[in-house]
Structure formats: structure tokens, C-alpha cells
PDB file of N, CA and C in Angstrom:
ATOM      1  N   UNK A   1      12.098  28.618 -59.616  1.00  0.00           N
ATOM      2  CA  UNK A   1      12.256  28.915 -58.206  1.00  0.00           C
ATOM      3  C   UNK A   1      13.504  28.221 -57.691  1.00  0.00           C
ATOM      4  N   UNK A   2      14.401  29.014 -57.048  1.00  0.00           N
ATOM      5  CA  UNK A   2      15.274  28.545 -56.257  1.00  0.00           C
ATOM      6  C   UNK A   2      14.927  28.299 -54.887  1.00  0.00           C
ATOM      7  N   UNK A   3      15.958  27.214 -54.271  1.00  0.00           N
ATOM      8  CA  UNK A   3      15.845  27.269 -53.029  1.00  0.00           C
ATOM      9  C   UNK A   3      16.774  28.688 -52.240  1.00  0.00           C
ATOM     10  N   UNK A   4      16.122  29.142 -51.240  1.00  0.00           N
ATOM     11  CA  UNK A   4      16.681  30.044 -50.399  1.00  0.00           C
ATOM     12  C   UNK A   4      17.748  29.908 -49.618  1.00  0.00           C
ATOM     13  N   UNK A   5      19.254  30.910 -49.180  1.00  0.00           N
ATOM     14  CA  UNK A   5      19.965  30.733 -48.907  1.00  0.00           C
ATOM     15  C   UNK A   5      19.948  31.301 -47.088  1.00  0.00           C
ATOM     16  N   UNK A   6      18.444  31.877 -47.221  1.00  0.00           N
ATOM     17  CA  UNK A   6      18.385  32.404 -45.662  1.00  0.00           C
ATOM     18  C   UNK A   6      17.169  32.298 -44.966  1.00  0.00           C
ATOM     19  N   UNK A   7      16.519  32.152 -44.064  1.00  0.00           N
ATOM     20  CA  UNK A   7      15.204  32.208 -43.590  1.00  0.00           C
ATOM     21  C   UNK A   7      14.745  33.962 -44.099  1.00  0.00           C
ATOM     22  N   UNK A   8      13.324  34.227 -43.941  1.00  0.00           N
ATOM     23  CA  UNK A   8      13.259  35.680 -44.012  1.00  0.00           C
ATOM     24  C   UNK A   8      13.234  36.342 -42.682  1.00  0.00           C
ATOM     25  N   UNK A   9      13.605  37.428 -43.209  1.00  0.00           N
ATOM     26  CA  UNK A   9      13.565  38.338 -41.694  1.00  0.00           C
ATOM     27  C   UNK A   9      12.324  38.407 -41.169  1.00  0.00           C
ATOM     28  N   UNK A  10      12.704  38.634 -39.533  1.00  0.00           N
ATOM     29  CA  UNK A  10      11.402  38.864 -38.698  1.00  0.00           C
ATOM     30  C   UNK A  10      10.407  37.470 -38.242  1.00  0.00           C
ATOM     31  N   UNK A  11      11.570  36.135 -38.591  1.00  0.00           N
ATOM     32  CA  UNK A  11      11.266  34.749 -38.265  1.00  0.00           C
ATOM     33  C   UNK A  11      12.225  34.356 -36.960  1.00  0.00           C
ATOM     34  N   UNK A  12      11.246  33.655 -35.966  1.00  0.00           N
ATOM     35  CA  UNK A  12      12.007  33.354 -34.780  1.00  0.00           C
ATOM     36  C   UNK A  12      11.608  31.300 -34.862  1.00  0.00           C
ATOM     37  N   UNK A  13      12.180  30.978 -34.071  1.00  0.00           N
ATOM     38  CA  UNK A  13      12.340  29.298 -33.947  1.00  0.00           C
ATOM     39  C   UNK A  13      11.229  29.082 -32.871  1.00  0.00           C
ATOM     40  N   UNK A  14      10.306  28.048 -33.022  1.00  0.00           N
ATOM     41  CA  UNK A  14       9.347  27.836 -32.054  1.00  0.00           C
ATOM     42  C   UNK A  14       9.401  26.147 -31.794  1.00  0.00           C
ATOM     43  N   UNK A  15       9.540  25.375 -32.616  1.00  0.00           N
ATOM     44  CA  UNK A  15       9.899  24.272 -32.473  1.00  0.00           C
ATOM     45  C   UNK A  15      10.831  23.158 -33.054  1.00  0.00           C
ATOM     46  N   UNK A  16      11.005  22.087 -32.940  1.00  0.00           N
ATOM     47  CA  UNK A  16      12.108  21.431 -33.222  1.00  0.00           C
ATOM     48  C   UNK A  16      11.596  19.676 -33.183  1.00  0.00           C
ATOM     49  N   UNK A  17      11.581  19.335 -34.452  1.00  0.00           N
ATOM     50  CA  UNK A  17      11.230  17.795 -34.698  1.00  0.00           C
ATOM     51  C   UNK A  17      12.480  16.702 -34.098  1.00  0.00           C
ATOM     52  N   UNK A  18      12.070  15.730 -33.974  1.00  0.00           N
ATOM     53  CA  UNK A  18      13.029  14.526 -33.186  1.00  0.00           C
ATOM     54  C   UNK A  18      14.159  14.530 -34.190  1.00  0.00           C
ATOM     55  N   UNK A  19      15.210  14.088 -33.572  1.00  0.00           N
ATOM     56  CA  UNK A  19      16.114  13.429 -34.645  1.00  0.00           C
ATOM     57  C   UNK A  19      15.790  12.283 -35.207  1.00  0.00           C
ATOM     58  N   UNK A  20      15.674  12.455 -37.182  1.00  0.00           N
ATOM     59  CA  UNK A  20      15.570  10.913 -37.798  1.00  0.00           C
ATOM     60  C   UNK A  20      16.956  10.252 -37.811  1.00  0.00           C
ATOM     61  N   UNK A  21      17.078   9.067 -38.341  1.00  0.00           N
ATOM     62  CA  UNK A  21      18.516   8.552 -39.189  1.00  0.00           C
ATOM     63  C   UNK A  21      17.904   8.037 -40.058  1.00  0.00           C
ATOM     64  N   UNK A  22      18.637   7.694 -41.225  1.00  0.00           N
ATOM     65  CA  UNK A  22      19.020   7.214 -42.476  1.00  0.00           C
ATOM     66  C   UNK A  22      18.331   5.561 -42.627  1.00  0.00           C
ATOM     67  N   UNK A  23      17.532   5.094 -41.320  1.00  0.00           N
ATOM     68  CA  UNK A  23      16.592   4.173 -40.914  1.00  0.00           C
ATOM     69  C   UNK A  23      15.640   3.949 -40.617  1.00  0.00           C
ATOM     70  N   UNK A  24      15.649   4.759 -39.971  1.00  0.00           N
ATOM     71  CA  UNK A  24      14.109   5.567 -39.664  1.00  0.00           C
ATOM     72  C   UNK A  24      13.582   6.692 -40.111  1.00  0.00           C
ATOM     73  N   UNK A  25      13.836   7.145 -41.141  1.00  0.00           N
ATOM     74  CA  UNK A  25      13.348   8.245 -41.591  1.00  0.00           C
ATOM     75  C   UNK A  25      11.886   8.406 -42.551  1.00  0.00           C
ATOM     76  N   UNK A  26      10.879   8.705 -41.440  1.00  0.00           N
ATOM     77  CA  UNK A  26       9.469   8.605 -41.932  1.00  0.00           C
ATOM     78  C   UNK A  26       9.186   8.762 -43.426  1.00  0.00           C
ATOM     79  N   UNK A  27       7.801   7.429 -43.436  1.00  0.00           N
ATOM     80  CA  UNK A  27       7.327   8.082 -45.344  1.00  0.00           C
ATOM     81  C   UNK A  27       7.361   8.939 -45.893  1.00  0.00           C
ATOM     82  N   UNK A  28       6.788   9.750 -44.886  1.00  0.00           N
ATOM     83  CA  UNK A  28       6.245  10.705 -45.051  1.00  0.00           C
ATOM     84  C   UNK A  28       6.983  12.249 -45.697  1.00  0.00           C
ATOM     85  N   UNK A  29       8.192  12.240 -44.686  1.00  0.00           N
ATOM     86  CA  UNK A  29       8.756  13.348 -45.295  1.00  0.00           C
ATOM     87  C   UNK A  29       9.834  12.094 -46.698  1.00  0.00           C
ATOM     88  N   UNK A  30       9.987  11.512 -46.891  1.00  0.00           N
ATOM     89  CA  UNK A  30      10.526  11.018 -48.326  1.00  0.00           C
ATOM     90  C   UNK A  30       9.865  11.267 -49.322  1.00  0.00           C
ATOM     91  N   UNK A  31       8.648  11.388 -49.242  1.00  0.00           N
ATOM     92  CA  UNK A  31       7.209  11.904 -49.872  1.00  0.00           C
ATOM     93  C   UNK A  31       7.068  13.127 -49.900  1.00  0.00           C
ATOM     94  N   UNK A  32       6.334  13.791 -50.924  1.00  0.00           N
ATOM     95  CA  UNK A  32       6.337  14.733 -51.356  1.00  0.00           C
ATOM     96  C   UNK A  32       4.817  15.782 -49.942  1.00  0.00           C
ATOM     97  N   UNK A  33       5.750  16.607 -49.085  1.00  0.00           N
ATOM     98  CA  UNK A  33       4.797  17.254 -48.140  1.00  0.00           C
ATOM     99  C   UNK A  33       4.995  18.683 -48.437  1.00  0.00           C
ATOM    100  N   UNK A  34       4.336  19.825 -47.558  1.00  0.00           N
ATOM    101  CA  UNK A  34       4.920  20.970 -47.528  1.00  0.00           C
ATOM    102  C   UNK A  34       4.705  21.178 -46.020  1.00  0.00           C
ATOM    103  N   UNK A  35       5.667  22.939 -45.387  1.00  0.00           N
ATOM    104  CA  UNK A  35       4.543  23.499 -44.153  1.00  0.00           C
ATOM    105  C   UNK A  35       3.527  23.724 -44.341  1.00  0.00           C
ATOM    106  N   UNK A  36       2.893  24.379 -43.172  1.00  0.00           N
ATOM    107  CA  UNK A  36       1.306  25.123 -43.646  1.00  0.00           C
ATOM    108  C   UNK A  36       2.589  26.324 -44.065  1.00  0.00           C
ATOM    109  N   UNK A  37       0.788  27.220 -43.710  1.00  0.00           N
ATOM    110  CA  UNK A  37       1.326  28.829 -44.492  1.00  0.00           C
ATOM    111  C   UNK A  37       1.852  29.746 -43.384  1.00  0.00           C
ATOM    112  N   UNK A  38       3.001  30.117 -43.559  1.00  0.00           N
ATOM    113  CA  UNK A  38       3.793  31.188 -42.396  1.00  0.00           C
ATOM    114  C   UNK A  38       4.846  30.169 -41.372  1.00  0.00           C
ATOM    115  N   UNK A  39       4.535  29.005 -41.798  1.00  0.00           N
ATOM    116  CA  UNK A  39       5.874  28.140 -41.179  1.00  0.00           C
ATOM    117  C   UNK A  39       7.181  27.795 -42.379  1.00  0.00           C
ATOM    118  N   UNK A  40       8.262  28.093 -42.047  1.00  0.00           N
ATOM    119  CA  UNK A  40       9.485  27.572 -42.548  1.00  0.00           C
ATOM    120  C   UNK A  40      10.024  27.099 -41.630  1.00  0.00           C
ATOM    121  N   UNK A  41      11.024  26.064 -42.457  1.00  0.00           N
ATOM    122  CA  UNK A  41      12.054  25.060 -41.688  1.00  0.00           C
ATOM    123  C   UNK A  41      13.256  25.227 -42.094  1.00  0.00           C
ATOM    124  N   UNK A  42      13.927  24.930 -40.900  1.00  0.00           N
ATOM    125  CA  UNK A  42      15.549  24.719 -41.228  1.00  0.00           C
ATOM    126  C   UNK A  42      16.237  23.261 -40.955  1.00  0.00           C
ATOM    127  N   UNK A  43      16.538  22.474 -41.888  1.00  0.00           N
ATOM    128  CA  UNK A  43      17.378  21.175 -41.689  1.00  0.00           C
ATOM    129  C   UNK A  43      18.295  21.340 -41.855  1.00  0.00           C
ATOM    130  N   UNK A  44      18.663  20.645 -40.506  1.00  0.00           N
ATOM    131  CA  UNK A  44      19.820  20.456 -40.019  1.00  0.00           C
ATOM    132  C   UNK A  44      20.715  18.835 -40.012  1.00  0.00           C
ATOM    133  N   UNK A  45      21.826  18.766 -40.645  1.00  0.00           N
ATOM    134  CA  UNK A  45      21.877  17.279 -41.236  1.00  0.00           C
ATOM    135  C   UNK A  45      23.725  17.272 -39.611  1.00  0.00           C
ATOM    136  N   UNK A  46      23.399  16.507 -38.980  1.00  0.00           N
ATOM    137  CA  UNK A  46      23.998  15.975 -37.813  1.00  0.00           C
ATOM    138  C   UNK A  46      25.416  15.438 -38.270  1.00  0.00           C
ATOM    139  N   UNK A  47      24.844  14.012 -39.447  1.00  0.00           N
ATOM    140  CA  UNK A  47      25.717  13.041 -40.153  1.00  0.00           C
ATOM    141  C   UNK A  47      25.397  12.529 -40.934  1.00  0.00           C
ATOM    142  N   UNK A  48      26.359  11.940 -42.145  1.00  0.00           N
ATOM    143  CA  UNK A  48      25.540  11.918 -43.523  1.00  0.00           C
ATOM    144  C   UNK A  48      25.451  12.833 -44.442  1.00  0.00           C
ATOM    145  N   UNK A  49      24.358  12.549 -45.521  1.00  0.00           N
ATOM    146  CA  UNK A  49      24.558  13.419 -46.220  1.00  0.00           C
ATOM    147  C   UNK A  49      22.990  13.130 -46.491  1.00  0.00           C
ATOM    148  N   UNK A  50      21.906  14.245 -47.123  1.00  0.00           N
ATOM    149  CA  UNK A  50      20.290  14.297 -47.697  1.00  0.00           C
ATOM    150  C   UNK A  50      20.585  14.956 -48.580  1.00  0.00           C
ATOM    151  N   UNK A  51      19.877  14.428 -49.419  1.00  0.00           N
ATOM    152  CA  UNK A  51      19.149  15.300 -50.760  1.00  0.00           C
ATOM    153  C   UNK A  51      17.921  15.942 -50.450  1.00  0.00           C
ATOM    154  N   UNK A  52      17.947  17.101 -50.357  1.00  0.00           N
ATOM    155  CA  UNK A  52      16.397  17.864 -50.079  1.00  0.00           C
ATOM    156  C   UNK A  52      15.696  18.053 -51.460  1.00  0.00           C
ATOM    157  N   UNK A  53      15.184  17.799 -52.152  1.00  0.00           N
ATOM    158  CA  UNK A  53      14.632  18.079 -53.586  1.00  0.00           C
ATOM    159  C   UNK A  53      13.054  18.897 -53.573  1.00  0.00           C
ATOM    160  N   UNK A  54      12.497  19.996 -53.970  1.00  0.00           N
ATOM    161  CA  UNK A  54      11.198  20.477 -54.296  1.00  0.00           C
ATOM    162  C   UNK A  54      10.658  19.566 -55.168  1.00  0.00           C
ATOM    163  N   UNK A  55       9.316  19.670 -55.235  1.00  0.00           N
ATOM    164  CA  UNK A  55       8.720  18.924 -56.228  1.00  0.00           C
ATOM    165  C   UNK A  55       7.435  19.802 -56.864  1.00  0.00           C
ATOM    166  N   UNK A  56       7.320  19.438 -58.038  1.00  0.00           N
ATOM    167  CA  UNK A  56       6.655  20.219 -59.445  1.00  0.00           C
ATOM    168  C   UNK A  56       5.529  20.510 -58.771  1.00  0.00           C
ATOM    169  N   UNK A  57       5.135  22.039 -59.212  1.00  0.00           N
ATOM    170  CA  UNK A  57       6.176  22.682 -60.699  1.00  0.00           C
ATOM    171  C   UNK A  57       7.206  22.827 -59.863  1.00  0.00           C
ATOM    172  N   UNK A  58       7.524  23.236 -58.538  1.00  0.00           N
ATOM    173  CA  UNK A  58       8.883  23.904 -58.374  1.00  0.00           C
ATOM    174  C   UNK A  58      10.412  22.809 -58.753  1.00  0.00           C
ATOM    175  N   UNK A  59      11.244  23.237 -59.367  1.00  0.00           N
ATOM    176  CA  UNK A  59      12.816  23.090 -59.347  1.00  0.00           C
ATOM    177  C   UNK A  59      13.408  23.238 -58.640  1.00  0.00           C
ATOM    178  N   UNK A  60      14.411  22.130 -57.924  1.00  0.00           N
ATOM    179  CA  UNK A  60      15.542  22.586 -56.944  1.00  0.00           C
ATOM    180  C   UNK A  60      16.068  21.589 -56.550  1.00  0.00           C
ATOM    181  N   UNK A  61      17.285  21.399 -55.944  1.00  0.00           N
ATOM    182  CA  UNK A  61      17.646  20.293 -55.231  1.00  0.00           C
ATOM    183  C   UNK A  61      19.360  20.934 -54.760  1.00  0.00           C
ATOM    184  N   UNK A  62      18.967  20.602 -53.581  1.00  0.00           N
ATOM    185  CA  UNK A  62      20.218  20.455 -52.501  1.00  0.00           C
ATOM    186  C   UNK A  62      21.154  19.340 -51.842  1.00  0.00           C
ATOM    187  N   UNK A  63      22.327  19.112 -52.211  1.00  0.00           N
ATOM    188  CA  UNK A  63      22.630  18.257 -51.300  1.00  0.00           C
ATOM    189  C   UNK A  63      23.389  18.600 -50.175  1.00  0.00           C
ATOM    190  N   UNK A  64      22.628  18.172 -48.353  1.00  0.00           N
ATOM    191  CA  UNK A  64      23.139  18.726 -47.563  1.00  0.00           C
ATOM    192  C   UNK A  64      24.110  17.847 -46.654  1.00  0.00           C
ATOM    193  N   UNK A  65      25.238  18.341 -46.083  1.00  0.00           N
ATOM    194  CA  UNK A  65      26.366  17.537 -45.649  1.00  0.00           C
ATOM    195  C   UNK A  65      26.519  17.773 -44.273  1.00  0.00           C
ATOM    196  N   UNK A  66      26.984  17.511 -43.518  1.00  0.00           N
ATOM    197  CA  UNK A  66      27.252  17.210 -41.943  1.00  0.00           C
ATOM    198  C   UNK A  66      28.046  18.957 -41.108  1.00  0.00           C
ATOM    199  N   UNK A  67      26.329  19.562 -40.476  1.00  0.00           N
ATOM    200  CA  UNK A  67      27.322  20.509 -40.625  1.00  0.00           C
ATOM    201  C   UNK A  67      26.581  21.526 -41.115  1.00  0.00           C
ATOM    202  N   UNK A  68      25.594  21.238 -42.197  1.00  0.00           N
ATOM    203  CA  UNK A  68      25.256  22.262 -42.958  1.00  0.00           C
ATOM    204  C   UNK A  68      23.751  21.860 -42.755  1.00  0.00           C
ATOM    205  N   UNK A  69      22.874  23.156 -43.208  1.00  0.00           N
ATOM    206  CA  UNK A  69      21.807  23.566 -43.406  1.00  0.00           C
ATOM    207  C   UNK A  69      20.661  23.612 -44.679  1.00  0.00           C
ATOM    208  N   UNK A  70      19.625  23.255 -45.215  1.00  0.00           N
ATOM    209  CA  UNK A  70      19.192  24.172 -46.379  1.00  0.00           C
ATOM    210  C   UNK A  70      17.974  24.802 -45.666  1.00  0.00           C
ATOM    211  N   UNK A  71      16.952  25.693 -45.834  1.00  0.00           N
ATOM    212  CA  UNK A  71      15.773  26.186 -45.583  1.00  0.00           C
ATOM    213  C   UNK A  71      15.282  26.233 -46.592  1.00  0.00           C
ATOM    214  N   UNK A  72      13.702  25.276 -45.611  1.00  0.00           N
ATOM    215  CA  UNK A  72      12.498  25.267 -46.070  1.00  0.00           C
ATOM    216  C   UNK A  72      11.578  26.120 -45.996  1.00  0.00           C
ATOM    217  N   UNK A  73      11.184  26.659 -47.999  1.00  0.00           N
ATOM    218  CA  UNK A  73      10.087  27.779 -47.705  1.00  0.00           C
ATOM    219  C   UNK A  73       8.678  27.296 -47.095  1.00  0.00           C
ATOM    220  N   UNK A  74       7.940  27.876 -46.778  1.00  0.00           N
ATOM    221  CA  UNK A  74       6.835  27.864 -46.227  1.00  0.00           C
ATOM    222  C   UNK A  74       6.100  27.627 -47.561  1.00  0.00           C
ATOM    223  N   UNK A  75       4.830  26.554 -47.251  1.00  0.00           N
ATOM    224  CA  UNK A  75       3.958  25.836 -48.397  1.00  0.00           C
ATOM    225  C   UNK A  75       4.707  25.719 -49.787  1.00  0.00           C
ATOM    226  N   UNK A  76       5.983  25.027 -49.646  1.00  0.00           N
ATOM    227  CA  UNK A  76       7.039  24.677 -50.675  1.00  0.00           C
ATOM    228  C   UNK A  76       6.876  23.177 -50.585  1.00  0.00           C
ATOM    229  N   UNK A  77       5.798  22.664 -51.907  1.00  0.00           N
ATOM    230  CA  UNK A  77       6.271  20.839 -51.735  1.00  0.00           C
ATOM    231  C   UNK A  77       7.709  21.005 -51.660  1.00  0.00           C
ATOM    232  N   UNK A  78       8.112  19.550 -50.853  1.00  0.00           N
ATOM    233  CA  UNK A  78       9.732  19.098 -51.107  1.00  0.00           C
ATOM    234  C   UNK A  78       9.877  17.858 -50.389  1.00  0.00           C
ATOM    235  N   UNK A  79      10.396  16.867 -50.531  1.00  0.00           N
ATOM    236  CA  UNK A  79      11.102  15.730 -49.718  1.00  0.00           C
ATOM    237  C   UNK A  79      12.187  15.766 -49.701  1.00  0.00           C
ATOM    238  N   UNK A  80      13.175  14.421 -48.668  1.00  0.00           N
ATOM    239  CA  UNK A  80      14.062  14.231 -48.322  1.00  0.00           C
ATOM    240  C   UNK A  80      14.243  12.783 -48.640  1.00  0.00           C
ATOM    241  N   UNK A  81      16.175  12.511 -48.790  1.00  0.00           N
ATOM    242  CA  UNK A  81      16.255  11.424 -48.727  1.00  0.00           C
ATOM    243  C   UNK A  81      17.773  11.243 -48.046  1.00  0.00           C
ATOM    244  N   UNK A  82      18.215  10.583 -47.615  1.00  0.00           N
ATOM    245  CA  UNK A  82      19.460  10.462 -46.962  1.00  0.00           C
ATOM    246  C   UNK A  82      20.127   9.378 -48.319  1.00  0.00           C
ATOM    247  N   UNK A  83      21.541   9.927 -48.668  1.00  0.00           N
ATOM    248  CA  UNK A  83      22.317   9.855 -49.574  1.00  0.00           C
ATOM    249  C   UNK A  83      23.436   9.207 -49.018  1.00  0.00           C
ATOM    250  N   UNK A  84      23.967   9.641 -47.677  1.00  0.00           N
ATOM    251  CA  UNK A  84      24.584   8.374 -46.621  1.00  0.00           C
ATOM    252  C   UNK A  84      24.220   8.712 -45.260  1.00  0.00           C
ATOM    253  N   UNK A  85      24.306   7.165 -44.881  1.00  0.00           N
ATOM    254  CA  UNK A  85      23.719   6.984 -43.786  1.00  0.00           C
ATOM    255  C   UNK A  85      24.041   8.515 -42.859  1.00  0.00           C
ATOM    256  N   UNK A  86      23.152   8.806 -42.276  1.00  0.00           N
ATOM    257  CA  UNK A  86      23.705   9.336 -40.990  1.00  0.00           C
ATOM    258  C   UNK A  86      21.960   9.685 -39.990  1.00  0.00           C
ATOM    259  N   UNK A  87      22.441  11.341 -39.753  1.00  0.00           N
ATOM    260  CA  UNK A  87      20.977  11.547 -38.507  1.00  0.00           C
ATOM    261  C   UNK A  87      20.530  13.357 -39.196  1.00  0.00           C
ATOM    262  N   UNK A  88      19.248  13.838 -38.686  1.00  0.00           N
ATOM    263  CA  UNK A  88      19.315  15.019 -39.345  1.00  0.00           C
ATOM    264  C   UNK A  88      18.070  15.676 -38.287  1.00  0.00           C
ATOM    265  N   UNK A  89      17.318  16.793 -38.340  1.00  0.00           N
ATOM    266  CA  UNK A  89      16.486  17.265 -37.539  1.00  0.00           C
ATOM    267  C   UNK A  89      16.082  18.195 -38.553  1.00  0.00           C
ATOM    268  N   UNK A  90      14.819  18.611 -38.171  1.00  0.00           N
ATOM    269  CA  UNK A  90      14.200  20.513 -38.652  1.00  0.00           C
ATOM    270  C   UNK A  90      13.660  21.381 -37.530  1.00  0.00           C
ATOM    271  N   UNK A  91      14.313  22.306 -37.389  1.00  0.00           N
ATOM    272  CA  UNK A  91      13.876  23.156 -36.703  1.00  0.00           C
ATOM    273  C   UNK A  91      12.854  23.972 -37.346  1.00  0.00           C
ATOM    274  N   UNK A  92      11.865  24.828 -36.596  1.00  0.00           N
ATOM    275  CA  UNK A  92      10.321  25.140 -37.271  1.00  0.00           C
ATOM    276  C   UNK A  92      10.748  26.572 -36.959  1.00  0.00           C
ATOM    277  N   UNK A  93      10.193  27.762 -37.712  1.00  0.00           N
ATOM    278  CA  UNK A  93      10.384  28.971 -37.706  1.00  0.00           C
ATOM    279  C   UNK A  93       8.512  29.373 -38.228  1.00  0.00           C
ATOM    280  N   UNK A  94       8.145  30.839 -37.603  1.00  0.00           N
ATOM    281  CA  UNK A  94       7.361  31.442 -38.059  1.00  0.00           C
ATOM    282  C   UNK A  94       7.698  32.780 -37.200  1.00  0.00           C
ATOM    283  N   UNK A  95       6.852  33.832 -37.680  1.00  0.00           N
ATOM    284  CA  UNK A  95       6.855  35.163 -37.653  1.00  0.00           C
ATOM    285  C   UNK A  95       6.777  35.969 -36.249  1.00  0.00           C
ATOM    286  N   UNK A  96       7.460  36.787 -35.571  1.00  0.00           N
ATOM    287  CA  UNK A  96       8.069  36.992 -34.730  1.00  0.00           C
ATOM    288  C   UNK A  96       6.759  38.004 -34.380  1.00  0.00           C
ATOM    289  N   UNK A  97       6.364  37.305 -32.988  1.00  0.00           N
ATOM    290  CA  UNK A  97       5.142  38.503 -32.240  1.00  0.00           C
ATOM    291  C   UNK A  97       6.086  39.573 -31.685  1.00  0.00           C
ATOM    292  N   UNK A  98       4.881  40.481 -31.968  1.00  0.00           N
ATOM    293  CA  UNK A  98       5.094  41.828 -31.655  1.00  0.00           C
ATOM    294  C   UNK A  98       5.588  42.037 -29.634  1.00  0.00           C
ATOM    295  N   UNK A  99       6.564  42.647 -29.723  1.00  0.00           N
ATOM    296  CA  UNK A  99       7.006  42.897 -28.499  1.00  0.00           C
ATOM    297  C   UNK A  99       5.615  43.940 -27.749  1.00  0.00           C
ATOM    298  N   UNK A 100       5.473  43.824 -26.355  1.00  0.00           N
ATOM    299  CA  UNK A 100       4.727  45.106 -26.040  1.00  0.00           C
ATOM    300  C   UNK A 100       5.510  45.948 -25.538  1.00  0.00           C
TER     301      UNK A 100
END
């Protein structure tokens, strides 16, 4: 499995986590988490640089730079780690209600 180069279609943005830094950046996501099911994320790295890595079985690893993006699949273990200091965020995506 690769990591993805795009969210999928028919995904809109509903929320948006605090900004960490390279100091504060919870156990938790350094640790191996996922979304639930039908949420993906997009990190967004401010300053600095993260390693986004999946974890087994899946393969992958990204390193993201100031500026740039990777997306998170939905119920994809993966952690983070900041590689230099800086700040980063995820924005939350799921599936786009039906217009009436």
C-alpha cells in the first residue's frame, strides 16, 4: 500500500485540529493511531519538517516539508514525528452530504 497523492472525490473539510510544534506534539499521534471509518486527514506541516510513517502490515513513509501536505487514509494506522523543529495541523475530511 502506498500512501495517496489526493483525498478521494466527493470529500469536503469539516474540521481542523490545533496547531502542534515539534514540543508539544501529543503521544499519541507519535504512536501508532488511525481515523474512524469515512474520516481522512490532511497534514499540513506550517514549519519544519515530519515524517508521517504507516504502520504494519501497511508500508509507507513520507517526509513532509514546510508548505506541503501528505493525506491520511481513513482507518490507515500511521504516526508522526517532527524531523525539525517546527509547527503542523490536520485538517479532517469526510463525505460530502447530499445537496437538496
Amino acid at each position: 500500500m502506498s500512501i495517496p497523492d489526493h483525498l478521494p472525490p466527493g470529500v469536503e473539510a469539516y474540521a481542523r485540529s490545533p496547531e502542534f510544534s515539534s514540543d508539544k506534539l501529543p503521544a499519541k499521534l507519535q504512536a501508532g493511531h488511525a481515523t474512524k471509518a469515512g474520516t481522512w486527514g490532511l497534514l499540513h506541516v506550517l514549519e519544519g519538517a515530519v515524517l508521517y510513517s504507516l504502520e504494519p502490515p501497511h508500508v509507507g513513509e513520507r517526509l513532509v516539508r514546510v508548505g506541503e501536505t501528505v493525506v491520511i487514509e481513513s482507518e490507515v494506522a500511521h504516526h508522526v514525528k517532527f524531523v525539525e523543529p517546527g509547527r503542523m495541523f490536520v485538517e479532517f475530511y469526510r463525505a460530502s452530504k447530499p445537496k437538496p
